[in-house]
Protein backbone atom coordinates (compact mmCIF):
# COMPACT_ATOMS: atom_id res chain seq x y z
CA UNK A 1 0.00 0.00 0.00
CA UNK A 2 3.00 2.30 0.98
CA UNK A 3 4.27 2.24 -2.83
CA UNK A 4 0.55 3.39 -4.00
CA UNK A 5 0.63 5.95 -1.29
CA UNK A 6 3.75 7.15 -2.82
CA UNK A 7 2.62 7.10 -6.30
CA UNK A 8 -0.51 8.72 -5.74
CA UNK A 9 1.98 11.60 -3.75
CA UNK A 10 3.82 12.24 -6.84
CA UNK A 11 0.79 12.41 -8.83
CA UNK A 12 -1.02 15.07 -6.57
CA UNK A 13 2.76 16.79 -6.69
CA UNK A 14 3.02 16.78 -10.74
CA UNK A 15 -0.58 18.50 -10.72
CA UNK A 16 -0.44 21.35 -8.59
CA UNK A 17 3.11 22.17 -10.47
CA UNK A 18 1.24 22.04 -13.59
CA UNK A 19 -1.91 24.87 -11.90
CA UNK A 20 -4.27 21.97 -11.98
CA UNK A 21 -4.11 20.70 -8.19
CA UNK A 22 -6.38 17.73 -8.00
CA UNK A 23 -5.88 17.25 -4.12
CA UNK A 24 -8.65 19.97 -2.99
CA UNK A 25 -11.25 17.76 -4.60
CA UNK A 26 -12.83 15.72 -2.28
CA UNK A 27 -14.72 12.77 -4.33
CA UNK A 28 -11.41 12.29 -6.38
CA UNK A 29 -9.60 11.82 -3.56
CA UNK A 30 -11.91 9.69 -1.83
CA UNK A 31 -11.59 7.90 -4.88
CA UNK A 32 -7.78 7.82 -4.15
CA UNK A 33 -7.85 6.54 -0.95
CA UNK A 34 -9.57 3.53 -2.03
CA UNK A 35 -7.25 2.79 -4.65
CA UNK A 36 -4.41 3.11 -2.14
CA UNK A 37 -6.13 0.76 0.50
CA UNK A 38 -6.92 -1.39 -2.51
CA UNK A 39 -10.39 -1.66 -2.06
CA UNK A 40 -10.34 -1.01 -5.90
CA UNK A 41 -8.08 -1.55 -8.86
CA UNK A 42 -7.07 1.26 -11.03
CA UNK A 43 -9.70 0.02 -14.03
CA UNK A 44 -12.52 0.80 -11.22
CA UNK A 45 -10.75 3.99 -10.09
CA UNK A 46 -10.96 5.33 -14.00
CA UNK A 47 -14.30 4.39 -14.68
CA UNK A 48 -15.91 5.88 -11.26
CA UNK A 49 -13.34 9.11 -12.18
CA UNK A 50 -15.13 9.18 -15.25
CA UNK A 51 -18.31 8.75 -14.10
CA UNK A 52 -18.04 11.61 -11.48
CA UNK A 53 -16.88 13.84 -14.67
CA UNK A 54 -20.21 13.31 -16.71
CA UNK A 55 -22.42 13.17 -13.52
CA UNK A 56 -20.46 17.00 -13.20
CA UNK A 57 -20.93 17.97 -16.55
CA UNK A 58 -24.95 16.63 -17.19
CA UNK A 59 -25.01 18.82 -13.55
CA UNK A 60 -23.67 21.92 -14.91
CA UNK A 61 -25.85 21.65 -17.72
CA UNK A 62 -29.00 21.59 -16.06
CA UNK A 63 -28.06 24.20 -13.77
CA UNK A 64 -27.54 26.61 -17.13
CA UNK A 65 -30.32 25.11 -18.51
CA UNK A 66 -32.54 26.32 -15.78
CA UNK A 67 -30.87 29.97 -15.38
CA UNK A 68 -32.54 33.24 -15.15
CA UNK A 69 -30.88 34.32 -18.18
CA UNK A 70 -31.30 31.40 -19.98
CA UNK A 71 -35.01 32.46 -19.35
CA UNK A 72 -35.15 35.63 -20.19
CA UNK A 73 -32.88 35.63 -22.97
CA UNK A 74 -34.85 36.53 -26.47
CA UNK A 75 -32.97 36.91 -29.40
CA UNK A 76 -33.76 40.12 -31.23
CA UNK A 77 -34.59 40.25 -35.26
CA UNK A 78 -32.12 42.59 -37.04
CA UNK A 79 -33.29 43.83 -40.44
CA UNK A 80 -30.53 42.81 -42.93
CA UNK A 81 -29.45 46.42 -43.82
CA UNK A 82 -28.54 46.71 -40.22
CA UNK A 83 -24.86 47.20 -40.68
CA UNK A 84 -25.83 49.85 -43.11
CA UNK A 85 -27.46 51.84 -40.23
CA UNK A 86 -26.06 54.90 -38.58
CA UNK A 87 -26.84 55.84 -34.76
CA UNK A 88 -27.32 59.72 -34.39
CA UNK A 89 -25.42 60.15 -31.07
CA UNK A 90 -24.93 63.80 -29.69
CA UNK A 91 -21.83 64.99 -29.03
CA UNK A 92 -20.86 65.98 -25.66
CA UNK A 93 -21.37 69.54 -26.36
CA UNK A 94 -25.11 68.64 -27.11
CA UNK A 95 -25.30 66.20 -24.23
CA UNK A 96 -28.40 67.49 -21.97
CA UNK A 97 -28.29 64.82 -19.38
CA UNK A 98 -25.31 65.71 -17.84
CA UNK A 99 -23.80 62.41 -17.89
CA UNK A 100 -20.81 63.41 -20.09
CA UNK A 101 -20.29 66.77 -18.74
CA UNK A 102 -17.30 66.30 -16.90
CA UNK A 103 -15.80 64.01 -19.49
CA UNK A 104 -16.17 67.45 -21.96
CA UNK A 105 -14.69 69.64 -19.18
CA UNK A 106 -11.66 67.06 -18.88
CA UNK A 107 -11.18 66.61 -22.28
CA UNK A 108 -10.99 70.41 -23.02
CA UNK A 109 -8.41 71.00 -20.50
């Protein structure tokens, strides 16, 4: 079991030097400590692994699936000369709200 330990060690090591520590998730290493005590071989470790990854992923897409933006999220028709189209903005000379005032005031300075 020691030598399994030890690989397992140098696994977890390799990771987190890569960025991708593995050690702070809790089902894979439950996962791990099985292996090690070898209450399962490394053919069951994979496929549970794998398992946990699409029971994650189907999870992740039912949680966007059911989001508030997801909900109210409508696509809106744009006529096809769109890109043709030109926005009359005022400049900040003619800007009455107020809301660009001090950018003017900075910018003339």
């Amino acid at each position: 079991m020691q030598s399994r330990r030890s690989i397992a060690e140098r696994t977890i090591a390799r990771a987190r030097e890569r960025g991708m520590p593995i050690d702070d998730d809790l089902e894979y290493m439950t996962l791990v400590e099985l292996w090690i005590e070898g209450e399962i071989d490394i053919q069951d470790m994979r496929q549970r692994y794998n398992d946990l990854l699409a029971r994650r992923s189907a999870d992740r897409k039912a949680r966007r699936g059911k989001s508030s933006f997801n909900q109210s999220f409508r696509p809106v028709p744009v006529p096809h000369n769109a890109a043709d189209a030109s926005i009359d903005l005022p400049s900040l000379d003619e800007d009455k709200t107020g809301v660009f005032g001090n950018a003017a005031d900075l910018a003339s300075r």
